[in-house]
PDB file of N, CA and C in Angstrom:
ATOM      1  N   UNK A   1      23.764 -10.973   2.552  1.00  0.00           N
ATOM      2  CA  UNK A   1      22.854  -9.909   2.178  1.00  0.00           C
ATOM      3  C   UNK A   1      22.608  -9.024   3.399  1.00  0.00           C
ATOM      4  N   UNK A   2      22.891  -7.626   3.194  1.00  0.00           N
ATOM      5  CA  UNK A   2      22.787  -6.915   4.416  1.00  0.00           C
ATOM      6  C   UNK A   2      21.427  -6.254   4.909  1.00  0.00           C
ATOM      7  N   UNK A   3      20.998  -6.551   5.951  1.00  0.00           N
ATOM      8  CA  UNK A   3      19.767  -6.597   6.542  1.00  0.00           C
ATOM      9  C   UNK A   3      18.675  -8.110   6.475  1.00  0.00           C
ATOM     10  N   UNK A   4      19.225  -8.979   6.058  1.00  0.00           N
ATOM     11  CA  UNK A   4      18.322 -10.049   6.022  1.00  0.00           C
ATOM     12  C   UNK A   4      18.621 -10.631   7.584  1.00  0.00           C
ATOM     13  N   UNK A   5      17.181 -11.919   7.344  1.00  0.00           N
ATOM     14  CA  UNK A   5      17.589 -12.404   8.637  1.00  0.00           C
ATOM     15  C   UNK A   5      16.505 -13.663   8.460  1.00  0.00           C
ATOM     16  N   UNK A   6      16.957 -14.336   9.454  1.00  0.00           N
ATOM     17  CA  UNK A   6      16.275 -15.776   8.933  1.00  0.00           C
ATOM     18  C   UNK A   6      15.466 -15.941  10.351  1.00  0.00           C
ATOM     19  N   UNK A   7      14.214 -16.107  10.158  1.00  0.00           N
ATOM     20  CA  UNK A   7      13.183 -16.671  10.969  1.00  0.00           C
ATOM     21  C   UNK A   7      13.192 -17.275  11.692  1.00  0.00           C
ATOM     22  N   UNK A   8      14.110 -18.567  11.718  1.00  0.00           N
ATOM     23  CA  UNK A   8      14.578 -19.439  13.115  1.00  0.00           C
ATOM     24  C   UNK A   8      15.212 -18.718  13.610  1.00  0.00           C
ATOM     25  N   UNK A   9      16.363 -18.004  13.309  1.00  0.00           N
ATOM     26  CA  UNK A   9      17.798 -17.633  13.817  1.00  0.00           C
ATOM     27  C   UNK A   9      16.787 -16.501  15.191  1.00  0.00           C
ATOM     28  N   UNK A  10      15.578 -15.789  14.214  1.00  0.00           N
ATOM     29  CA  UNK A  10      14.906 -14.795  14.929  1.00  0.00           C
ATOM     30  C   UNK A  10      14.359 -15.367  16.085  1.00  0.00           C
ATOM     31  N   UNK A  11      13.863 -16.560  15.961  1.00  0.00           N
ATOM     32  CA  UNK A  11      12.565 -17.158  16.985  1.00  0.00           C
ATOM     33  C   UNK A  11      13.795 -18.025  18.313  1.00  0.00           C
ATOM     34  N   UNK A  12      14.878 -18.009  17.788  1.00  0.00           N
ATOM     35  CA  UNK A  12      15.814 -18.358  18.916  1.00  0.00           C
ATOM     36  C   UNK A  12      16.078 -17.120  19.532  1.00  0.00           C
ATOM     37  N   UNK A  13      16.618 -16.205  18.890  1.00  0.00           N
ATOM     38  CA  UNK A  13      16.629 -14.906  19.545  1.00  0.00           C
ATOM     39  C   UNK A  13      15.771 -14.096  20.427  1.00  0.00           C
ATOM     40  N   UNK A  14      14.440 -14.522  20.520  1.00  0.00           N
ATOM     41  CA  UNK A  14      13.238 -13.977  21.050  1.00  0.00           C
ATOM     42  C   UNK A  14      12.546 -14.854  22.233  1.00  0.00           C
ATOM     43  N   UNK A  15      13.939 -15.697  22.719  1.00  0.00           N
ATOM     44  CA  UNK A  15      13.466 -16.925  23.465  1.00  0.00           C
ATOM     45  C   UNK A  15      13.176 -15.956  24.870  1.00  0.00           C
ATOM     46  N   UNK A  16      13.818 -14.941  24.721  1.00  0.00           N
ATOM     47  CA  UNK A  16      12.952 -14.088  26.224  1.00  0.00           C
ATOM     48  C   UNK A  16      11.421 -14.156  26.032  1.00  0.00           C
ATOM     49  N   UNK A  17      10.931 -14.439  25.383  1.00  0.00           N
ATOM     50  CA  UNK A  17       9.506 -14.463  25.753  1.00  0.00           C
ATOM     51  C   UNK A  17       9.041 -15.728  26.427  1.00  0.00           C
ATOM     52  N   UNK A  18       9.518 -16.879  26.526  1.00  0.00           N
ATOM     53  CA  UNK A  18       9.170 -17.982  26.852  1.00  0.00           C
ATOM     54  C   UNK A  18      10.195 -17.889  28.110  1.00  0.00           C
ATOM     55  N   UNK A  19      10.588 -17.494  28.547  1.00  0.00           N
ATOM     56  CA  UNK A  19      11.702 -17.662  29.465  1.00  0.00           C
ATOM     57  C   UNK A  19      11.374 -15.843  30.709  1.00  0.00           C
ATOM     58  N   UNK A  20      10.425 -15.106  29.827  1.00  0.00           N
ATOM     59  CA  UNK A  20      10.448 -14.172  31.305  1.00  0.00           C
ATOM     60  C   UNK A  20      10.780 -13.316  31.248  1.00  0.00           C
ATOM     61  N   UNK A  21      11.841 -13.148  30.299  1.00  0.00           N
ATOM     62  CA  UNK A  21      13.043 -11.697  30.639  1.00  0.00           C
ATOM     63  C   UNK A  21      12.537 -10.505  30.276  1.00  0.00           C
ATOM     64  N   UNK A  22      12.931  -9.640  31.225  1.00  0.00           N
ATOM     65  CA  UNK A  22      12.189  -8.280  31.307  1.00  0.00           C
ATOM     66  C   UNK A  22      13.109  -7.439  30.576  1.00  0.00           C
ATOM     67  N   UNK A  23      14.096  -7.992  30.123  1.00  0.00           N
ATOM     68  CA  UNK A  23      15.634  -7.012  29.338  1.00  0.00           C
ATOM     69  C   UNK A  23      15.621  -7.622  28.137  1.00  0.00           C
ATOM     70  N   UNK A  24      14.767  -7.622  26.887  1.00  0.00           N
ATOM     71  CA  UNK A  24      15.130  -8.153  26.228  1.00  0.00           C
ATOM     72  C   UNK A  24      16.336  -7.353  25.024  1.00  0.00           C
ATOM     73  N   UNK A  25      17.192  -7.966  24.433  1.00  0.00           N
ATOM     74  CA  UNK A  25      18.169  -6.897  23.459  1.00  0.00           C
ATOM     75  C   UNK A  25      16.933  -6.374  22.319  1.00  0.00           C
ATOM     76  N   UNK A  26      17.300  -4.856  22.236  1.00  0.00           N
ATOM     77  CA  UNK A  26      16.087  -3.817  21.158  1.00  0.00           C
ATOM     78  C   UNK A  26      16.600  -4.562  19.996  1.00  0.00           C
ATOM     79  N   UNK A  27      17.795  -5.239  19.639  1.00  0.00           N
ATOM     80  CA  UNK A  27      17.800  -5.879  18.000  1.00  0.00           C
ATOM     81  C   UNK A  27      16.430  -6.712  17.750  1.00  0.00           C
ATOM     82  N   UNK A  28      16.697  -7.833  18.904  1.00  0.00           N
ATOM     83  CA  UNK A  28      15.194  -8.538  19.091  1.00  0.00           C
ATOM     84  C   UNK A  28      14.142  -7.943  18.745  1.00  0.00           C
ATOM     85  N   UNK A  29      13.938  -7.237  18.829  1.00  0.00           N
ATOM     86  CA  UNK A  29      11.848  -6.499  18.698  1.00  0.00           C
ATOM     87  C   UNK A  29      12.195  -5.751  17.308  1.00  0.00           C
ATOM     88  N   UNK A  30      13.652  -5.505  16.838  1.00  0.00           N
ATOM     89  CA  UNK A  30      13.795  -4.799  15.647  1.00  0.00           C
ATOM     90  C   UNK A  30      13.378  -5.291  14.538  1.00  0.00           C
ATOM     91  N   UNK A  31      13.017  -6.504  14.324  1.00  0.00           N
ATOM     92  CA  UNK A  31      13.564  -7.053  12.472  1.00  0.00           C
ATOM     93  C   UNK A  31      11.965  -6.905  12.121  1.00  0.00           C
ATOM     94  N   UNK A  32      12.379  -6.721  10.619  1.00  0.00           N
ATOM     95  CA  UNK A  32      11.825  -6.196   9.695  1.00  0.00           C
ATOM     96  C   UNK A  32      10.499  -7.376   9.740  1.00  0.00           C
ATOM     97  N   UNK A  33       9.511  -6.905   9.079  1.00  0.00           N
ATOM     98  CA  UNK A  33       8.426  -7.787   8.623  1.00  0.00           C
ATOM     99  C   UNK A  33       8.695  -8.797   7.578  1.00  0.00           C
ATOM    100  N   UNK A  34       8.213  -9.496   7.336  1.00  0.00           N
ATOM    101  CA  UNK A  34       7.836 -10.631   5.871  1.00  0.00           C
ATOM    102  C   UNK A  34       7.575  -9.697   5.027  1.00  0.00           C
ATOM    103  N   UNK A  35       8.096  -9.746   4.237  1.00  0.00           N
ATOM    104  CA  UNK A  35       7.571  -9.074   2.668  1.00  0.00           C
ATOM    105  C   UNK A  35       5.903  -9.627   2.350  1.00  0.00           C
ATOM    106  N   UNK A  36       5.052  -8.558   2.085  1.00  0.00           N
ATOM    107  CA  UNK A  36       4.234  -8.915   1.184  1.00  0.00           C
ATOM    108  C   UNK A  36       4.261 -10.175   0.085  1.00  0.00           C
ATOM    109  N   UNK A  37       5.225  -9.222  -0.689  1.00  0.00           N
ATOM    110  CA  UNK A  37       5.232  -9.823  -1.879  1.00  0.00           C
ATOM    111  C   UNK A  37       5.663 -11.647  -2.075  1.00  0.00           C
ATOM    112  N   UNK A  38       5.597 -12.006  -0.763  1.00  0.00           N
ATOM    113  CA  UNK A  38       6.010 -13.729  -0.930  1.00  0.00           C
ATOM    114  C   UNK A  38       5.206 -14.414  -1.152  1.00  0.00           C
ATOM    115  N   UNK A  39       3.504 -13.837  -0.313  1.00  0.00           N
ATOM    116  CA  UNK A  39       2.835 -14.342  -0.207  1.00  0.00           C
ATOM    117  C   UNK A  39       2.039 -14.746  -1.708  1.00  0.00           C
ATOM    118  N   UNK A  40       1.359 -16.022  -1.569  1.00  0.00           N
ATOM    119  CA  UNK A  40       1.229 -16.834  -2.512  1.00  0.00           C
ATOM    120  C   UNK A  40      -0.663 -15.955  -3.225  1.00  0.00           C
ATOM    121  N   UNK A  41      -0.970 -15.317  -4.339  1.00  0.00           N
ATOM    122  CA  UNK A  41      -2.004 -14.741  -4.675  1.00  0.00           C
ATOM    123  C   UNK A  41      -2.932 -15.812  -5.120  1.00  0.00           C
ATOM    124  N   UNK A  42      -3.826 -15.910  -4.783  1.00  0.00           N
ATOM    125  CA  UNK A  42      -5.088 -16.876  -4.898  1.00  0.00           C
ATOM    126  C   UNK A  42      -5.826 -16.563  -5.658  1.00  0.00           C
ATOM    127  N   UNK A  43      -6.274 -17.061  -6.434  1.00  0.00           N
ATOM    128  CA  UNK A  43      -7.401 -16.904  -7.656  1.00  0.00           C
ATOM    129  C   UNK A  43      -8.889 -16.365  -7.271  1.00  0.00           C
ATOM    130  N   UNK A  44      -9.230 -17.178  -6.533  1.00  0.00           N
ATOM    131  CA  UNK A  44     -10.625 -17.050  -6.064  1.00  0.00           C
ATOM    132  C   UNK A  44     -10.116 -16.948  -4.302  1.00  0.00           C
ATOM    133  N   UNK A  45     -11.079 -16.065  -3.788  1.00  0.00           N
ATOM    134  CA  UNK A  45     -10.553 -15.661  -2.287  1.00  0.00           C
ATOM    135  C   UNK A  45     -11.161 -16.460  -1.306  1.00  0.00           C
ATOM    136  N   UNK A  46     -10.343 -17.228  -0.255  1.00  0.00           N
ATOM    137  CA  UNK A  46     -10.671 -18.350   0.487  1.00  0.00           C
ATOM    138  C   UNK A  46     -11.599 -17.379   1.739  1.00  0.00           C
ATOM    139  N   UNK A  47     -12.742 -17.969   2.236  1.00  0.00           N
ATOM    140  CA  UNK A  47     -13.616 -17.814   2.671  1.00  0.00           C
ATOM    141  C   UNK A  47     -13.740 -18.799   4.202  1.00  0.00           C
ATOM    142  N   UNK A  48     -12.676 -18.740   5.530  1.00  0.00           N
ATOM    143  CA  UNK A  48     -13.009 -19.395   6.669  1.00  0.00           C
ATOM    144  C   UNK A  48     -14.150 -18.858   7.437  1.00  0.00           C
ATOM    145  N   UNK A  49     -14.657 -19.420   8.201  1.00  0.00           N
ATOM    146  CA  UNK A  49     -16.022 -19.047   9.339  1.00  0.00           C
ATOM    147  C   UNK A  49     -15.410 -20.093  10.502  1.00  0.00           C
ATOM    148  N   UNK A  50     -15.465 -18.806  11.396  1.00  0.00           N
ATOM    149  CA  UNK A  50     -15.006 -19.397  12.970  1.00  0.00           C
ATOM    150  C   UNK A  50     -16.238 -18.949  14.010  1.00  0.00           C
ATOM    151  N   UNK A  51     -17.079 -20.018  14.066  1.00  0.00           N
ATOM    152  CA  UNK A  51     -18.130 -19.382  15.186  1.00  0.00           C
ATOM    153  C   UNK A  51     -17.936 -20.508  16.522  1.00  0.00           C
ATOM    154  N   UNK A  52     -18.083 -19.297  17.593  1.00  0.00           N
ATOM    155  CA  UNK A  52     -17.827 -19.822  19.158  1.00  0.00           C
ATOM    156  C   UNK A  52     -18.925 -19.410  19.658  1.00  0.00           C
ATOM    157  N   UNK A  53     -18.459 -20.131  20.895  1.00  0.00           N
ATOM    158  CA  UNK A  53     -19.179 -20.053  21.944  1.00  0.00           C
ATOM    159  C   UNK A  53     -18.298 -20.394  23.340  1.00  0.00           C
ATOM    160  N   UNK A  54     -18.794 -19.938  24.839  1.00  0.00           N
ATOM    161  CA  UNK A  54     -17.949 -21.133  25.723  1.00  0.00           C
ATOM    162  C   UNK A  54     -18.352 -22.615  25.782  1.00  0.00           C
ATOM    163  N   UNK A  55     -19.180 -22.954  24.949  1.00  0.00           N
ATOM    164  CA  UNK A  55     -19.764 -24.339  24.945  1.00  0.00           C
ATOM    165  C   UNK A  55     -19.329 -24.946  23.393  1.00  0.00           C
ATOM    166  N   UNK A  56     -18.933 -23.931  22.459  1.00  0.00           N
ATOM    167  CA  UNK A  56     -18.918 -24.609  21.105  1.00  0.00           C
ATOM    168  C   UNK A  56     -17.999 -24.335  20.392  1.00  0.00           C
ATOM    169  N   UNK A  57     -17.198 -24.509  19.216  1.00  0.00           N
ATOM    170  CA  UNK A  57     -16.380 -23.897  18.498  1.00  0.00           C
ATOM    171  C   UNK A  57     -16.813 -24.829  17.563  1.00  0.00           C
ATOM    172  N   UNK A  58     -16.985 -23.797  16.253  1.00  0.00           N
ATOM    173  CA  UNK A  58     -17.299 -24.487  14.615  1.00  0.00           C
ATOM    174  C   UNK A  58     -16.109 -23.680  13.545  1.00  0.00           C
ATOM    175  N   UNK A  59     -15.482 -24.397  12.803  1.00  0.00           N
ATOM    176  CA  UNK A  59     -15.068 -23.894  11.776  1.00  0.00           C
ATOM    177  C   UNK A  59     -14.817 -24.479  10.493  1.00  0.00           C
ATOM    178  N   UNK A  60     -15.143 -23.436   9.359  1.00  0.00           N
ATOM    179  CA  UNK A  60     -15.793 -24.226   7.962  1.00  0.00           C
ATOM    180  C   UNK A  60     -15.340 -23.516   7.085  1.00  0.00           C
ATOM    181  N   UNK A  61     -15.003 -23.832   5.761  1.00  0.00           N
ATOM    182  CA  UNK A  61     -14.668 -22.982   4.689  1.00  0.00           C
ATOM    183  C   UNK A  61     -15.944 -22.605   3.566  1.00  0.00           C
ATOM    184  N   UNK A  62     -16.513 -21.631   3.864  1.00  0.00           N
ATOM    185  CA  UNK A  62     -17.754 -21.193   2.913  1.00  0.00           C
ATOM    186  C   UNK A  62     -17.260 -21.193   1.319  1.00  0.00           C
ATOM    187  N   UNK A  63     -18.369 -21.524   0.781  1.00  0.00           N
ATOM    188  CA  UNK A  63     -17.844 -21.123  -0.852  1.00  0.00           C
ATOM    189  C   UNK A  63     -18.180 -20.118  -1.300  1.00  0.00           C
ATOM    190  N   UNK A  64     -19.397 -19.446  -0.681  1.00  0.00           N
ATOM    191  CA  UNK A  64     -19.493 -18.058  -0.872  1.00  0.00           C
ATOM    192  C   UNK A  64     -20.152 -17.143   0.145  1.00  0.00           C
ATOM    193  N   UNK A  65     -20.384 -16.198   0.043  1.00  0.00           N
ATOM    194  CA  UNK A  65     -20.845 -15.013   1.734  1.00  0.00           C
ATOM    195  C   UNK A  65     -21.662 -15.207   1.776  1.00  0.00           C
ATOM    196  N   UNK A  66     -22.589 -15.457   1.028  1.00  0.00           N
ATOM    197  CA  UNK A  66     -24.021 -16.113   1.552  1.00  0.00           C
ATOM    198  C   UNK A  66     -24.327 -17.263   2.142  1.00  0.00           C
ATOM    199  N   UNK A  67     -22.832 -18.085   2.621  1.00  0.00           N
ATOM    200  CA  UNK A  67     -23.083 -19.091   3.819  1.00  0.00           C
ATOM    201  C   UNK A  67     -22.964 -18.758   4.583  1.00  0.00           C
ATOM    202  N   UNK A  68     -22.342 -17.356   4.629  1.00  0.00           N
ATOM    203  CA  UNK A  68     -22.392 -16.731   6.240  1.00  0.00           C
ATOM    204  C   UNK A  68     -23.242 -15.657   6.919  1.00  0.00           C
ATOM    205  N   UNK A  69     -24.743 -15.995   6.145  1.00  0.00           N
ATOM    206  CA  UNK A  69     -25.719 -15.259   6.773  1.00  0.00           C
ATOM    207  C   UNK A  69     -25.922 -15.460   7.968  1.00  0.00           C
ATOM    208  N   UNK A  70     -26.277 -17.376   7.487  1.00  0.00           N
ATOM    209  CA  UNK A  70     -26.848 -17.940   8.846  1.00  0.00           C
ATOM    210  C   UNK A  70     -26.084 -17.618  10.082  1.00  0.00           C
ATOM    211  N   UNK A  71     -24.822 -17.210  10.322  1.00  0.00           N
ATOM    212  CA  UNK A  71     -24.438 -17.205  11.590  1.00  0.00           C
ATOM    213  C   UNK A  71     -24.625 -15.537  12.326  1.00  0.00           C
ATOM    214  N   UNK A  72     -25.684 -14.822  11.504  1.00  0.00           N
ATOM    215  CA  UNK A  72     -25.734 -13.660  11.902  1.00  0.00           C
ATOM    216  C   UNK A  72     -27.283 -13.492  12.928  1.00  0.00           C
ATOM    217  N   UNK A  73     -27.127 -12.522  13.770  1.00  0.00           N
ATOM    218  CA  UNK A  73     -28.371 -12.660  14.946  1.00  0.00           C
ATOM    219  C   UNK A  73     -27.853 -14.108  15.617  1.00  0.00           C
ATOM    220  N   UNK A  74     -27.138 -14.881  15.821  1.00  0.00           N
ATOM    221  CA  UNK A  74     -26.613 -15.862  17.286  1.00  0.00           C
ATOM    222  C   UNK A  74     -26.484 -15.760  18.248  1.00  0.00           C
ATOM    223  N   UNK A  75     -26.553 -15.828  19.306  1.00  0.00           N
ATOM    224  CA  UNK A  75     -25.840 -15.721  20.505  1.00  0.00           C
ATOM    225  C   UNK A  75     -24.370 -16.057  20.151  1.00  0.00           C
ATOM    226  N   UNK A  76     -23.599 -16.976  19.604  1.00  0.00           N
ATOM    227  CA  UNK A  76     -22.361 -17.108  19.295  1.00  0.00           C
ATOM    228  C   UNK A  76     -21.636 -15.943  18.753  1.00  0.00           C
ATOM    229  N   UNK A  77     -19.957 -15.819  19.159  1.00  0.00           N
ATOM    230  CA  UNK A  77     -19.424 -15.175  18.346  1.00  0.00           C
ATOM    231  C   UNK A  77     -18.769 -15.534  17.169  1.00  0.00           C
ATOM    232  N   UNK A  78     -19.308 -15.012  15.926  1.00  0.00           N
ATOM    233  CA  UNK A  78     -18.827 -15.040  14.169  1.00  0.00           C
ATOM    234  C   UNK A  78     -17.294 -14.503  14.045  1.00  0.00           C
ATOM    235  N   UNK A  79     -16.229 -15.447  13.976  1.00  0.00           N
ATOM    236  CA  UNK A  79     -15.351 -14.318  12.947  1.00  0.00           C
ATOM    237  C   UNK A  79     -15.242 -15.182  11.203  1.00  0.00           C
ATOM    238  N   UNK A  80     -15.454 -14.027  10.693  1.00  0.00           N
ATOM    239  CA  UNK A  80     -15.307 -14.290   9.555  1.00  0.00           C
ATOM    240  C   UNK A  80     -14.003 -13.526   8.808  1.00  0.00           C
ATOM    241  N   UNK A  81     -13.164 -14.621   8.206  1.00  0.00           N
ATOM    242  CA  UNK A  81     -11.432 -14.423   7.410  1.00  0.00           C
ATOM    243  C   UNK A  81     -12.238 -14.743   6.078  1.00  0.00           C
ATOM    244  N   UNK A  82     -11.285 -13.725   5.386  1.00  0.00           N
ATOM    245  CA  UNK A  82     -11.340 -13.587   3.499  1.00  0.00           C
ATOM    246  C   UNK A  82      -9.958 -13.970   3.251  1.00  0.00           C
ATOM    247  N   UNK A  83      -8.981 -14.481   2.924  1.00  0.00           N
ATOM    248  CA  UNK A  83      -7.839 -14.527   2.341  1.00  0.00           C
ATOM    249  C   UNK A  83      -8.068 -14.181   0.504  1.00  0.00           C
ATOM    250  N   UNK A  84      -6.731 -14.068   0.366  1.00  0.00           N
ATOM    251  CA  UNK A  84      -6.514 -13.881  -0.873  1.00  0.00           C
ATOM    252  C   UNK A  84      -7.308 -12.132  -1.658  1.00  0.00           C
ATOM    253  N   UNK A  85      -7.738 -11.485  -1.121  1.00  0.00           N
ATOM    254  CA  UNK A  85      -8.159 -10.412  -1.855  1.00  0.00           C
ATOM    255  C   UNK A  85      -7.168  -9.772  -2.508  1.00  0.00           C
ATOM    256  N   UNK A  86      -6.932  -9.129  -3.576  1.00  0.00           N
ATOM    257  CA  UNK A  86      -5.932  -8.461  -4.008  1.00  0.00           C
ATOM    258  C   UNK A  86      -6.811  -7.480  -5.314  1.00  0.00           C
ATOM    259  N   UNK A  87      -5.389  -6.789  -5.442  1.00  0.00           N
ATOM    260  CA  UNK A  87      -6.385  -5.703  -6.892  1.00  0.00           C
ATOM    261  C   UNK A  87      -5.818  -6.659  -8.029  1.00  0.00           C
TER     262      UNK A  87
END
C-alpha cells in the first residue's frame, strides 16, 4: 500500500533521538499521523484527574465533573483529561 508505514519500522527509524544525532534523514520527521478514525468511540466520556504537587501526585478516574470541584482553589496543580467526546 503506497504511503503506509508501520510504527515499529518508524520508531526504529527515529532511533536518532535516543542516540544524539543532529542529521536526522527529513523521511524520519515526515510520516503521516494515526488516523483519527481508528480510534476506539466511547459511549460515555472517560473522566481522568491528575493533581500534583513537588511533594504529591494523585490520579483518579471521576464519574462525573463535579468530582472535580474539589481540586479547584489548591495550591496543587489540576490537570484534568476528558476522553472520548465526539459529535
Amino acid at each position: 500500500m503506497a504511503g503506509s508505514w508501520n510504527i515499529k519500522d518508524k520508531a526504529k527509524s527515529l532511533s536518532f533521538l535516543k542516540n544524539g544525532d543532529a542529521h536526522p534523514n527529513v523521511s524520519d520527521l515526515a510520516a503521516p499521523p494515526l488516523p483519527l478514525h481508528s480510534q476506539k468511540i466511547l459511549e460515555k466520556p472517560k473522566i481522568t484527574v491528575i493533581d500534583y504537587s513537588d511533594l504529591s501526585y494523585h490520579e483518579a478516574e471521576a464519574k462525573d465533573v463535579s468530582e472535580c470541584f474539589r481540586f479547584k482553589n489548591q495550591p496543587t496543580v489540576t490537570w484534568i483529561n476528558i476522553d472520548g467526546l465526539h459529535q
